[in-house]
C-alpha atoms as a PDB file:
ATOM      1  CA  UNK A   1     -27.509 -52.819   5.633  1.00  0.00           C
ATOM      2  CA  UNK A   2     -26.727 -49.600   5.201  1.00  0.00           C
ATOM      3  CA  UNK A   3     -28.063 -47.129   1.952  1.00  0.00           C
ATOM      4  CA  UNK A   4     -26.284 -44.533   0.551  1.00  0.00           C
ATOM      5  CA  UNK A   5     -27.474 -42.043  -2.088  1.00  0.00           C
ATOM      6  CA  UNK A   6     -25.464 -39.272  -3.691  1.00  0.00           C
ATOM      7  CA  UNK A   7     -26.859 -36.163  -5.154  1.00  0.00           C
ATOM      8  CA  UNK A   8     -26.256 -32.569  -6.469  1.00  0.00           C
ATOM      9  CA  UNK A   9     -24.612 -33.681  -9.337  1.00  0.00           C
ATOM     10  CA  UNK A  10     -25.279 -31.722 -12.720  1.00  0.00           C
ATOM     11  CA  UNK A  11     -23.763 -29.741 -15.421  1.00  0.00           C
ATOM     12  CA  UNK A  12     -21.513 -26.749 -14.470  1.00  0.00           C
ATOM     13  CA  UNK A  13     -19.956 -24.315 -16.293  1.00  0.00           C
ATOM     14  CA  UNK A  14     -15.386 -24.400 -16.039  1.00  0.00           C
ATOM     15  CA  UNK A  15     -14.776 -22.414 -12.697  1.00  0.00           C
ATOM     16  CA  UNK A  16     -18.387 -22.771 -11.154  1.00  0.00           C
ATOM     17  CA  UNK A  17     -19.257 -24.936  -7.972  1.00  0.00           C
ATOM     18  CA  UNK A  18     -21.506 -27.763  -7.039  1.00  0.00           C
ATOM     19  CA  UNK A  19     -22.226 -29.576  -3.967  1.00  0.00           C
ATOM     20  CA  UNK A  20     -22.476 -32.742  -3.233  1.00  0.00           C
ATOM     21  CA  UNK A  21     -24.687 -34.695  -0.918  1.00  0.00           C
ATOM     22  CA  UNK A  22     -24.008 -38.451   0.383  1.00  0.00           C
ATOM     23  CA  UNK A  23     -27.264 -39.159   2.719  1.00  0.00           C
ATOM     24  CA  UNK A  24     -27.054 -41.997   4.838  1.00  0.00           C
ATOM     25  CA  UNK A  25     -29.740 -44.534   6.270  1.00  0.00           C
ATOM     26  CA  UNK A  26     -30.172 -47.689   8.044  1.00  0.00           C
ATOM     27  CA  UNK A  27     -28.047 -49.145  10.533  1.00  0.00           C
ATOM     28  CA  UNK A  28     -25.182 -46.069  10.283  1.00  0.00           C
ATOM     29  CA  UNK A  29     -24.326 -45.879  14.319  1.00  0.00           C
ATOM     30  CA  UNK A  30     -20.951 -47.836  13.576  1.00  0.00           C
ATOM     31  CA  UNK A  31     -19.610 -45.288  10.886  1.00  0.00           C
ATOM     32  CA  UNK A  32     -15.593 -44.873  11.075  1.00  0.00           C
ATOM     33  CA  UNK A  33     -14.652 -43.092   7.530  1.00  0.00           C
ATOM     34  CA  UNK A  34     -17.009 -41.481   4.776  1.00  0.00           C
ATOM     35  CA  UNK A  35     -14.869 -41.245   1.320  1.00  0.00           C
ATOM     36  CA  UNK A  36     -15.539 -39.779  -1.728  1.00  0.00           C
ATOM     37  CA  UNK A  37     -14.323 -40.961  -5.058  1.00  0.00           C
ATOM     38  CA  UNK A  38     -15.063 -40.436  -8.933  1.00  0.00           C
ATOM     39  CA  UNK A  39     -14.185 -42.000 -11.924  1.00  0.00           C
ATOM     40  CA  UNK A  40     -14.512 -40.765 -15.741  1.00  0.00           C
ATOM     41  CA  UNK A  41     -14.991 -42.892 -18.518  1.00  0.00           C
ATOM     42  CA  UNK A  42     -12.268 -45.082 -19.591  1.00  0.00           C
ATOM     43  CA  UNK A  43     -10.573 -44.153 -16.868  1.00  0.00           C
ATOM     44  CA  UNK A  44     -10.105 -45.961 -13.176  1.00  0.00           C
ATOM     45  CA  UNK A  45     -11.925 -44.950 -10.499  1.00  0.00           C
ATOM     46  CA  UNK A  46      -9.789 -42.286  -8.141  1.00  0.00           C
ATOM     47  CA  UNK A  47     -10.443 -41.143  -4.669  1.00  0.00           C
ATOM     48  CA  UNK A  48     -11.124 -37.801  -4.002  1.00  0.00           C
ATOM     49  CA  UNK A  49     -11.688 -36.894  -0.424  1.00  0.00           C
ATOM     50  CA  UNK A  50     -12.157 -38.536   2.891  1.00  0.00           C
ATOM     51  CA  UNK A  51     -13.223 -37.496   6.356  1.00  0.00           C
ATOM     52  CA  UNK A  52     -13.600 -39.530   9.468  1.00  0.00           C
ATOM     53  CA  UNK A  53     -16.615 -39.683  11.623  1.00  0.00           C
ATOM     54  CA  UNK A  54     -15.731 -38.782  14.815  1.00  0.00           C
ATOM     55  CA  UNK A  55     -13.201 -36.425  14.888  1.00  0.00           C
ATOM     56  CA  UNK A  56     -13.944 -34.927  11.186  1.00  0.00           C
ATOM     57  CA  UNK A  57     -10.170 -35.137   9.972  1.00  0.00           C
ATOM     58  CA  UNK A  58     -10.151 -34.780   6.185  1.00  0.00           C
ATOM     59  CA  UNK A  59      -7.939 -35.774   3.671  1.00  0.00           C
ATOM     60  CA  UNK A  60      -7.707 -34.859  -0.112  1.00  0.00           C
ATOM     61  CA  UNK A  61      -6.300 -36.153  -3.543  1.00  0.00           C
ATOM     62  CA  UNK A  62      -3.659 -33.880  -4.373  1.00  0.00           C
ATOM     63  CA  UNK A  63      -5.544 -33.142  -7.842  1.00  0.00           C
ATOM     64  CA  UNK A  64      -8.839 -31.189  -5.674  1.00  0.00           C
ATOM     65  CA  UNK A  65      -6.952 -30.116  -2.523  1.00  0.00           C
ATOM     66  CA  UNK A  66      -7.598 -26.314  -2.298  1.00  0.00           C
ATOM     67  CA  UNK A  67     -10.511 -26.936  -4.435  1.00  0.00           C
ATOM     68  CA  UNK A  68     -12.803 -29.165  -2.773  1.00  0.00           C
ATOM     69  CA  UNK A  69     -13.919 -29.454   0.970  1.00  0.00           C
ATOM     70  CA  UNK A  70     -15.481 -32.490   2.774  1.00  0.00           C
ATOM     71  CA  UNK A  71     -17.426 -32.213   5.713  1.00  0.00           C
ATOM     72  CA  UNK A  72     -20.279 -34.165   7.584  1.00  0.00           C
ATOM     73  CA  UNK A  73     -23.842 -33.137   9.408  1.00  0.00           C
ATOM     74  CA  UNK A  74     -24.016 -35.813  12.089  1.00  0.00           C
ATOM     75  CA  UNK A  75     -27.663 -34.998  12.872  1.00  0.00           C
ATOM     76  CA  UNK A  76     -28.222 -35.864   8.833  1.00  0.00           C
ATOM     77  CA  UNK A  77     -26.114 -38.324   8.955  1.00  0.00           C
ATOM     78  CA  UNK A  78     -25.129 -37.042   5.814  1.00  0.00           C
ATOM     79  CA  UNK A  79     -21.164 -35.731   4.056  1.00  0.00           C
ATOM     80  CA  UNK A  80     -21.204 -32.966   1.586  1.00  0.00           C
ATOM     81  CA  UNK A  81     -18.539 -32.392  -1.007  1.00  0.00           C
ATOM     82  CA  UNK A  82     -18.290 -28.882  -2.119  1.00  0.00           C
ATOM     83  CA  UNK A  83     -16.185 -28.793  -5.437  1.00  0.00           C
ATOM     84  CA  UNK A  84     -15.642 -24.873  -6.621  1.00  0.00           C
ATOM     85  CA  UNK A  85     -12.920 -24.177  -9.088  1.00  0.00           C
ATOM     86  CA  UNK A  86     -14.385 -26.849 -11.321  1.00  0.00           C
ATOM     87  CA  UNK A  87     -12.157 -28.031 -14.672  1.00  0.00           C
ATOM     88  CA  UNK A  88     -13.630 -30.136 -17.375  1.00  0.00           C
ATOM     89  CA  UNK A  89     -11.046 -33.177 -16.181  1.00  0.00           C
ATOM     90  CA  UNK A  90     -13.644 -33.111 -12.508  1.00  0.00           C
ATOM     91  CA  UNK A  91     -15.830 -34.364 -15.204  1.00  0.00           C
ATOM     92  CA  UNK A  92     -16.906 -38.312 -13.502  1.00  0.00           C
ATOM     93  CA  UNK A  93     -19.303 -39.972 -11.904  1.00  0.00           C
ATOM     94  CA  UNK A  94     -19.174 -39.173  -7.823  1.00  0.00           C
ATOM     95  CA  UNK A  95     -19.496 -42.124  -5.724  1.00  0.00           C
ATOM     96  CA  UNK A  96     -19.858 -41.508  -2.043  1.00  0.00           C
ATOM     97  CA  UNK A  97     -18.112 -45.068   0.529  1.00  0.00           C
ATOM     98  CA  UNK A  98     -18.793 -45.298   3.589  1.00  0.00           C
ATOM     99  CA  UNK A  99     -16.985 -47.582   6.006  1.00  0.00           C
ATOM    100  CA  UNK A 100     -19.712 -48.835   8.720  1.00  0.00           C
ATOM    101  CA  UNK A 101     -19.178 -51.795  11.208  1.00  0.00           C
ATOM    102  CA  UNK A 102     -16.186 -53.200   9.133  1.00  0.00           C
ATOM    103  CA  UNK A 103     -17.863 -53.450   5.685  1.00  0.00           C
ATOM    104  CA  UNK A 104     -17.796 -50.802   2.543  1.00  0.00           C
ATOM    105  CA  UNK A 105     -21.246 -49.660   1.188  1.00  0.00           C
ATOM    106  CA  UNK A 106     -21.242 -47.887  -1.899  1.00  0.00           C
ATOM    107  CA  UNK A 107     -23.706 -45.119  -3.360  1.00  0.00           C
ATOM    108  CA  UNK A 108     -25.224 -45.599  -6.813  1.00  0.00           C
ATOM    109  CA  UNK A 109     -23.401 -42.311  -7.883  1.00  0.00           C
ATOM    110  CA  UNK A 110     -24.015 -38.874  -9.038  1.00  0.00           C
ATOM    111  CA  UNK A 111     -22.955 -37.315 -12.959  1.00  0.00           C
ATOM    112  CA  UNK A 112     -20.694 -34.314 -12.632  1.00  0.00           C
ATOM    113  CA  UNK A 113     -20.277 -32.588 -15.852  1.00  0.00           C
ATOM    114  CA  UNK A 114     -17.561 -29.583 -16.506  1.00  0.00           C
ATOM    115  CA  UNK A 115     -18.204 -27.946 -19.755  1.00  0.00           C
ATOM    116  CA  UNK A 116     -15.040 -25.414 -20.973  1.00  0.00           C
END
């Protein structure tokens, strides 16, 4: 099994940053693609960013691209998200995916809150 916990999640001021941290443990040595998505209440969850393991290619959702940046620490075996520009409709809860050995694990997620 593999466990995945999110953090740096809080409450941030309209144009402020925040990082966010996906740690990784347990049996991680297959990992292919880390993604990152969010959903907001009421609302379906939406993917945000993705980057693959090996080579560290990264994609975005249209609505953060120029805005947010994915990126991994391999010796952490952990994938950031750094969000700057922030707007009150980033305003979700992160969830951090991580494709390992053929299956999806999920991370319990972390609050991001945008206040105008």
């Amino acid at each position: 099994q593999v466990q995945l916990v999110e953090s740096g999640g809080g409450l941030v001021q309209a144009g402020g940053s925040l990082r966010l941290s996906c740690a990784a443990s347990g049996r991680t040595f297959s990992t292919y693609v880390v993604d990152w998505f969010r959903q907001a209440p009421g609302k379906e969850r939406e993917f945000v960013a993705q980057i693959t393991w090996s080579a560290g290619r990264t994609y975005y959702a249209d609505s953060v691209k120029g805005r947010f940046a994915i990126s991994r620490d391999n010796a952490k075996n952990t994938v950031y998200l750094q969000m700057n520009s922030l707007r009150p409709e980033d305003t979700a809860v992160y969830y951090c995916k991580a494709r390992v050995g053929g299956y999806d694990y999920w991370g319990q997620g972390t609050q991001v809150t945008v206040s105008s």
